[in-house]
N, C-alpha and C. Protein backbone atom coordinates (compact mmCIF):
# COMPACT_ATOMS: atom_id res chain seq x y z
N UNK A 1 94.14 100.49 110.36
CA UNK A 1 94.55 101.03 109.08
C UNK A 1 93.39 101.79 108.46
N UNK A 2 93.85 102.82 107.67
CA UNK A 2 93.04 103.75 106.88
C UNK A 2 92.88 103.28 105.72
N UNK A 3 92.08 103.66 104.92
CA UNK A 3 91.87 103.43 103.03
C UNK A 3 91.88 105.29 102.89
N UNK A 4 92.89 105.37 102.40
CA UNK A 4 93.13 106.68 101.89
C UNK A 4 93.18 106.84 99.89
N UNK A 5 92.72 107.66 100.08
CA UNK A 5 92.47 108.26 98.70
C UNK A 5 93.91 109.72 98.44
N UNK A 6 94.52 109.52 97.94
CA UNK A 6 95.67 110.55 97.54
C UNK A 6 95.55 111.10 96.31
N UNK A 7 95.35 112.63 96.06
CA UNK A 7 95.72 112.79 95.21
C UNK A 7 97.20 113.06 95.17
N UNK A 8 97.46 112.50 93.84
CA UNK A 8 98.72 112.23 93.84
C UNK A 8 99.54 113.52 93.60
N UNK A 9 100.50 113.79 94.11
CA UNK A 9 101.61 114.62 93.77
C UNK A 9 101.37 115.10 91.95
N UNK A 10 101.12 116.29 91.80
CA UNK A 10 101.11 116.25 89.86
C UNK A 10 101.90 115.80 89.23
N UNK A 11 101.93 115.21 88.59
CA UNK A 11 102.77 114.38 87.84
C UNK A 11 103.88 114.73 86.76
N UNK A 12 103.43 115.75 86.46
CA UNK A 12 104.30 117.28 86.17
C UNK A 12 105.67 117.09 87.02
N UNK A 13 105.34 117.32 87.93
CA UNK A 13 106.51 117.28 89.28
C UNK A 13 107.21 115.93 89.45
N UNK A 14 106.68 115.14 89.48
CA UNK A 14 106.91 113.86 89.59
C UNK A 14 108.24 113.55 88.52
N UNK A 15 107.68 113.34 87.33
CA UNK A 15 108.46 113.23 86.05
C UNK A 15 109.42 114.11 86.11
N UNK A 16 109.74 115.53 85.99
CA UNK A 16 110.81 116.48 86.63
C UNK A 16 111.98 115.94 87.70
N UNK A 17 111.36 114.79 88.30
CA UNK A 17 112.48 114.33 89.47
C UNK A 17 113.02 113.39 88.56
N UNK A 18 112.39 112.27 88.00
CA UNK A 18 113.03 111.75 87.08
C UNK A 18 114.12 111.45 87.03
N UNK A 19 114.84 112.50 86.31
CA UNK A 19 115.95 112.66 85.93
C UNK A 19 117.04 113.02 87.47
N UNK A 20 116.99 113.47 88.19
CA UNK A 20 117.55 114.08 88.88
C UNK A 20 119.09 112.99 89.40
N UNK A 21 119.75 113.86 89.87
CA UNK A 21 121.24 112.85 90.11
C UNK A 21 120.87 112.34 91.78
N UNK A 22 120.01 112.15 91.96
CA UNK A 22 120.35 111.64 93.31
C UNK A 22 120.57 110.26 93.39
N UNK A 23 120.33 109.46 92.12
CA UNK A 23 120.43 108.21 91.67
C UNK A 23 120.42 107.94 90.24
N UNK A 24 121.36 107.99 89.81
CA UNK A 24 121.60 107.47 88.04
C UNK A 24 121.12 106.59 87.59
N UNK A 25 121.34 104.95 88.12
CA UNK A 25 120.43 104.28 87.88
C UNK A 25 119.32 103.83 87.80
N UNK A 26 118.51 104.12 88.38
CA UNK A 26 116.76 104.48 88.92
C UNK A 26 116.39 104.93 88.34
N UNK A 27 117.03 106.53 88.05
CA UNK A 27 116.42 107.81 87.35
C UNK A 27 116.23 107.03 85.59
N UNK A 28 117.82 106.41 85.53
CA UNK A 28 117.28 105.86 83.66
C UNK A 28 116.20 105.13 83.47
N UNK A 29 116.00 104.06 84.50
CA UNK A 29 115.02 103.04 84.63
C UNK A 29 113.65 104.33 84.43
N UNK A 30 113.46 105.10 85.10
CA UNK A 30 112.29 105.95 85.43
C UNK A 30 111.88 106.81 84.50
N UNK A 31 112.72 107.16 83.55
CA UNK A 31 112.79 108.25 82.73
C UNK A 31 112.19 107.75 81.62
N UNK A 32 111.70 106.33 81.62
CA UNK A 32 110.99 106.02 80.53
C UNK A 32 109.43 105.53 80.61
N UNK A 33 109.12 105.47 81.94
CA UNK A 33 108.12 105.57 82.34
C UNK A 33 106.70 106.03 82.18
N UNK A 34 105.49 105.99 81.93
CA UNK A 34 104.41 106.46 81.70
C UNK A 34 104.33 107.50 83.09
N UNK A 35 103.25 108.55 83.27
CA UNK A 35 102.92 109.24 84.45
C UNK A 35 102.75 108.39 85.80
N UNK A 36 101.57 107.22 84.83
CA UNK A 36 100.90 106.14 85.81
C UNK A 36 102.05 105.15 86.17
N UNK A 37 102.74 104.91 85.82
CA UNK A 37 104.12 103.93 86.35
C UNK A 37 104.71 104.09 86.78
N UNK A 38 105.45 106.28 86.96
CA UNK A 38 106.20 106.66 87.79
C UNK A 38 105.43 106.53 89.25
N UNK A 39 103.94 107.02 89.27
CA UNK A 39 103.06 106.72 90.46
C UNK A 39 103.30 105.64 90.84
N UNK A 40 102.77 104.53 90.66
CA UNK A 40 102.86 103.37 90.98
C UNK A 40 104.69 103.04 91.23
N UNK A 41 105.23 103.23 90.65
CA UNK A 41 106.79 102.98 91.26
C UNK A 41 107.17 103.94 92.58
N UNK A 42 106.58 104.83 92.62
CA UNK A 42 106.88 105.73 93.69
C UNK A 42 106.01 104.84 95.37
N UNK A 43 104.73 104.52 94.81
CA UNK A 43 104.43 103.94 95.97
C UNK A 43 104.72 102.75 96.43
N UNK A 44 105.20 102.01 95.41
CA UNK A 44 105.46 100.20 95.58
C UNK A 44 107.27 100.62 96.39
N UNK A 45 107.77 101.63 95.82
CA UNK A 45 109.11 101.98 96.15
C UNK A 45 109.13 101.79 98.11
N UNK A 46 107.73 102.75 98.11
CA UNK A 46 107.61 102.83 99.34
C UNK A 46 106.81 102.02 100.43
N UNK A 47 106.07 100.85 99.94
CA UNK A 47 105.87 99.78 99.98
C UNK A 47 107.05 98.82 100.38
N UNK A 48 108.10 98.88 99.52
CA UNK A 48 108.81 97.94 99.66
C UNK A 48 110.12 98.57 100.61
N UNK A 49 110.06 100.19 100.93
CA UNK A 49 111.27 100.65 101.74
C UNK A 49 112.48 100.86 100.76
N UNK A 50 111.78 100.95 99.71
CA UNK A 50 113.20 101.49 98.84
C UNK A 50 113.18 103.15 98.54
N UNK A 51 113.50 103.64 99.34
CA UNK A 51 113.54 105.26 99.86
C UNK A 51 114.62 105.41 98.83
N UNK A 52 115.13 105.23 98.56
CA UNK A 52 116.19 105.86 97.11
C UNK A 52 115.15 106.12 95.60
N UNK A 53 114.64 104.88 95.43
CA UNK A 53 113.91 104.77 94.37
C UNK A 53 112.56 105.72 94.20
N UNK A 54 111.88 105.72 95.58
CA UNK A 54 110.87 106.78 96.42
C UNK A 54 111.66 107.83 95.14
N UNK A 55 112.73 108.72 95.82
CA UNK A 55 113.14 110.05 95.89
C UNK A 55 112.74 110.16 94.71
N UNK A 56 113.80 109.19 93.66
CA UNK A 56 113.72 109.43 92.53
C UNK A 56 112.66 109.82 91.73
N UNK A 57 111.99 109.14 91.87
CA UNK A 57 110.01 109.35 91.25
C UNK A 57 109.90 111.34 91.86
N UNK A 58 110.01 112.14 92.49
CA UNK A 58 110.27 113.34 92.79
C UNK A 58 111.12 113.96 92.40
N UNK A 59 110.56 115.14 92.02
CA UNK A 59 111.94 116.42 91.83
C UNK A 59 112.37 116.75 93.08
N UNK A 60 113.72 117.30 93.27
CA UNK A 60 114.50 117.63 93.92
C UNK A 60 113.81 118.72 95.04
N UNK A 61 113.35 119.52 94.72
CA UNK A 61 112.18 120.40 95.72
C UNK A 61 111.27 119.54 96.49
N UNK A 62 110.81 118.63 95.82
CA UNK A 62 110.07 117.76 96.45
C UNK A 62 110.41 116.83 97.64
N UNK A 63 111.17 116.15 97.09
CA UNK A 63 112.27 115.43 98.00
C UNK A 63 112.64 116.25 99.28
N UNK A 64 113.38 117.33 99.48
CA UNK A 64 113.47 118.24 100.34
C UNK A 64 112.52 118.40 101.17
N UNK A 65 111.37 118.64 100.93
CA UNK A 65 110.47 118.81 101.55
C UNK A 65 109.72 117.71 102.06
N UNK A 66 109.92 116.46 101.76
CA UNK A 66 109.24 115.38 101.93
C UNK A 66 110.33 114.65 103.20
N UNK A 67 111.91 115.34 102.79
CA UNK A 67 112.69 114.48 103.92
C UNK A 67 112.36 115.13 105.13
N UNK A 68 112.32 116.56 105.07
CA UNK A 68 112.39 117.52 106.39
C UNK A 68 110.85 117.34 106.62
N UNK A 69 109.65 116.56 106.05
CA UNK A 69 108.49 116.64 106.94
C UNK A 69 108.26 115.28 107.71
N UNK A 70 107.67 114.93 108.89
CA UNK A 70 107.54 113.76 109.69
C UNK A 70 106.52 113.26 109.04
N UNK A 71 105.54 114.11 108.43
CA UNK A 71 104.02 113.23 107.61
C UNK A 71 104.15 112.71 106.77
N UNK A 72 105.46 112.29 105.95
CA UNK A 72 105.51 112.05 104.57
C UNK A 72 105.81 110.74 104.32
N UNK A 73 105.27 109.95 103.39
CA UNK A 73 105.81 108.58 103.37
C UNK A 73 107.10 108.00 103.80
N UNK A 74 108.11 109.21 103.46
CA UNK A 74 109.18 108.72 103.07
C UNK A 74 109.62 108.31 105.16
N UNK A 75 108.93 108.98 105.54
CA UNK A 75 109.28 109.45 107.14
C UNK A 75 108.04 108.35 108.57
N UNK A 76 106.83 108.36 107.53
CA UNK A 76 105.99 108.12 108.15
C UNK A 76 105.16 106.53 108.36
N UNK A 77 105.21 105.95 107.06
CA UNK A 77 104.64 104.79 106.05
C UNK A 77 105.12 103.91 107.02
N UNK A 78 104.50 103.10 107.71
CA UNK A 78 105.17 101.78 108.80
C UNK A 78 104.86 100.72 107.18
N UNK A 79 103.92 100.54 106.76
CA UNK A 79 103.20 99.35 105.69
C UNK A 79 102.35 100.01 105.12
N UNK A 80 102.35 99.96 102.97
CA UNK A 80 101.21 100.31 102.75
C UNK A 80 101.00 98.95 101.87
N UNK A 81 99.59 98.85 101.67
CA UNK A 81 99.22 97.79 100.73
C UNK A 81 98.11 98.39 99.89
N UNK A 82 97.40 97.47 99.11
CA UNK A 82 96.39 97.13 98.24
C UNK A 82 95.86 98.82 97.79
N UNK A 83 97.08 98.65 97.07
CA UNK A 83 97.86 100.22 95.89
C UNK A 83 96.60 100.03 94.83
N UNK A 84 96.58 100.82 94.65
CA UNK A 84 95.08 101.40 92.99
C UNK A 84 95.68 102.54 92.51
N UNK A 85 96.28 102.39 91.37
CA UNK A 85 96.73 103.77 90.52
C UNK A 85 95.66 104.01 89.86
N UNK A 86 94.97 104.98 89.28
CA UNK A 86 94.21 105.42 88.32
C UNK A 86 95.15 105.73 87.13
N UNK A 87 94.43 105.74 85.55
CA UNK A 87 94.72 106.13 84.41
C UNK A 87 94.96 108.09 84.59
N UNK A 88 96.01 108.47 84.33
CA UNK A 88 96.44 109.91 84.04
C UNK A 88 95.13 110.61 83.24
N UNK A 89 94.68 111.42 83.73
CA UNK A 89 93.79 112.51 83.64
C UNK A 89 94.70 113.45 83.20
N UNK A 90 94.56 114.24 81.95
CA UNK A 90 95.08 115.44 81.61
C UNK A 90 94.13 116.53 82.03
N UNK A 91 95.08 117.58 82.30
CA UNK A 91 94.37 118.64 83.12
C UNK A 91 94.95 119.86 82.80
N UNK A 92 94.72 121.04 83.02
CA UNK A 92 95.50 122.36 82.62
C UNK A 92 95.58 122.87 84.19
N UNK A 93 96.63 122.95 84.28
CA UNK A 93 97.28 124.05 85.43
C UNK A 93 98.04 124.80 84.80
N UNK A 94 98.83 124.71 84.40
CA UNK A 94 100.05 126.03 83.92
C UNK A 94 99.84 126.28 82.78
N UNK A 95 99.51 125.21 81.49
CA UNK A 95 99.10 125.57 80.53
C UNK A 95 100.58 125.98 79.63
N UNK A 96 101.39 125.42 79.95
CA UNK A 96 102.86 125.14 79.53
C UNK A 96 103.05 124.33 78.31
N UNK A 97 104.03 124.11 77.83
CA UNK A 97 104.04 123.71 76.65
C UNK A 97 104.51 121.98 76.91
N UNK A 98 104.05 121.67 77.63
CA UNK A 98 104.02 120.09 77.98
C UNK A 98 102.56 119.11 78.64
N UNK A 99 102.59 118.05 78.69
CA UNK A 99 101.37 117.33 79.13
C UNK A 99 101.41 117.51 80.13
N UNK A 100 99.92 118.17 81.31
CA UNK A 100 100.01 117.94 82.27
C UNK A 100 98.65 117.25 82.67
N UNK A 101 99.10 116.03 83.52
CA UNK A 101 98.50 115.20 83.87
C UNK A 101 98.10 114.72 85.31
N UNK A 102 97.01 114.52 85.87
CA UNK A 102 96.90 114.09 87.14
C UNK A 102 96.82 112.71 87.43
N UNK A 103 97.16 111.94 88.16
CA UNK A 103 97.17 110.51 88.61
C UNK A 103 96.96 110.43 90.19
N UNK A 104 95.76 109.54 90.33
CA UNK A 104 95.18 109.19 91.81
C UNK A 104 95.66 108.15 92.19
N UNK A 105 95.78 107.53 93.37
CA UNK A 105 96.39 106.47 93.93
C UNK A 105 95.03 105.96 95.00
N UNK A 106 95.33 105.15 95.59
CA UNK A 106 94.21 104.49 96.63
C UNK A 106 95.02 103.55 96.76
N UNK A 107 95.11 103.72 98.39
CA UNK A 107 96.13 102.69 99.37
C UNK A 107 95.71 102.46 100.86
N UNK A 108 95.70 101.43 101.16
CA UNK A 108 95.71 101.70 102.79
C UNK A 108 96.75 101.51 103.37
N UNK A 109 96.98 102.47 104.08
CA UNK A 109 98.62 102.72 104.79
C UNK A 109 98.81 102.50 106.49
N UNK A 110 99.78 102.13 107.15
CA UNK A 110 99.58 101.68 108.47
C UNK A 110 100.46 102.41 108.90
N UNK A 111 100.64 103.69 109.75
CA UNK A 111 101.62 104.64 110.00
C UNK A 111 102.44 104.25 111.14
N UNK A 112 103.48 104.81 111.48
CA UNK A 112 104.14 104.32 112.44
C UNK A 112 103.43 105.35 114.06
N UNK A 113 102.93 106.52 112.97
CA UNK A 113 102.42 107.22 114.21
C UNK A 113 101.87 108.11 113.83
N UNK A 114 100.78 108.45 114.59
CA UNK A 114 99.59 109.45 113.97
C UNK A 114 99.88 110.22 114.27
N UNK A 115 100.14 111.80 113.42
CA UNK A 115 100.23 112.89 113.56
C UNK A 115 98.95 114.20 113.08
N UNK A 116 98.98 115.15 113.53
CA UNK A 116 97.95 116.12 112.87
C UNK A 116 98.97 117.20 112.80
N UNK A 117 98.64 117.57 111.15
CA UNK A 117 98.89 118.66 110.35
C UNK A 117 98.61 120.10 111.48
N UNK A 118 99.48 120.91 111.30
CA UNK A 118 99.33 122.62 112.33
C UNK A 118 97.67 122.71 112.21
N UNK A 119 97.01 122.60 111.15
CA UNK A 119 96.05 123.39 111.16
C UNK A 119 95.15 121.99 111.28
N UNK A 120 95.13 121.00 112.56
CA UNK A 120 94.70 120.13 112.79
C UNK A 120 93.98 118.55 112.30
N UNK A 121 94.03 119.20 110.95
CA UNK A 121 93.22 117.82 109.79
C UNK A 121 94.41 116.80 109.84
């Protein structure tokens, strides 16, 4: 097993899935959430193999792209454990008329199978 450091998905994005219909119930549960709790629910989700709950914590673009890739938790994650969310860092990327915030994670994850990214990392 690895000790990986993630930066996390922006949280921007994250919260945006939220809401999404791919699950009504989840999404209400989620929608009230801090940045740092949707994180942490997204990985314990996937921790525990609850791939519905996973999605939800993602917007809909995201999701998509996370089902159709083999590297992605949702595809890849055999076991993760001893999860570390960090406190939300506000940050400017878009500079939009909403909070945008970054949140780090630290996990060690046990894959079902090691793959390398096209451009080999």
């Amino acid at each position: 097993m690895k000790r990986i450091l993630g930066l996390v998905l922006m949280v921007v994005v994250l919260i945006s899935g939220c809401g999404s219909s791919t699950g009504e119930k989840a999404s209400k549960n989620l929608s009230n959430l801090s940045p740092t709790e949707v994180v942490k629910a997204y990985y314990n989700s996937i921790a525990s193999k609850d791939y519905s709950t996973a999605k939800n914590c993602l917007s809909d673009k995201l999701v998509q792209q996370y089902v159709d890739s083999p590297y992605s938790g949702l595809n890849n994650i055999k076991k993760l454990t001893d999860l570390k969310v960090h406190s939300a860092a506000p940050i400017k990327l878009y500079g939009k008329n909403f909070d945008e915030v970054q949140v780090t994670a630290e996990y060690v994850a046990e894959y079902k199978e090691e793959k390398a990214l096209v451009n080999g990392k």
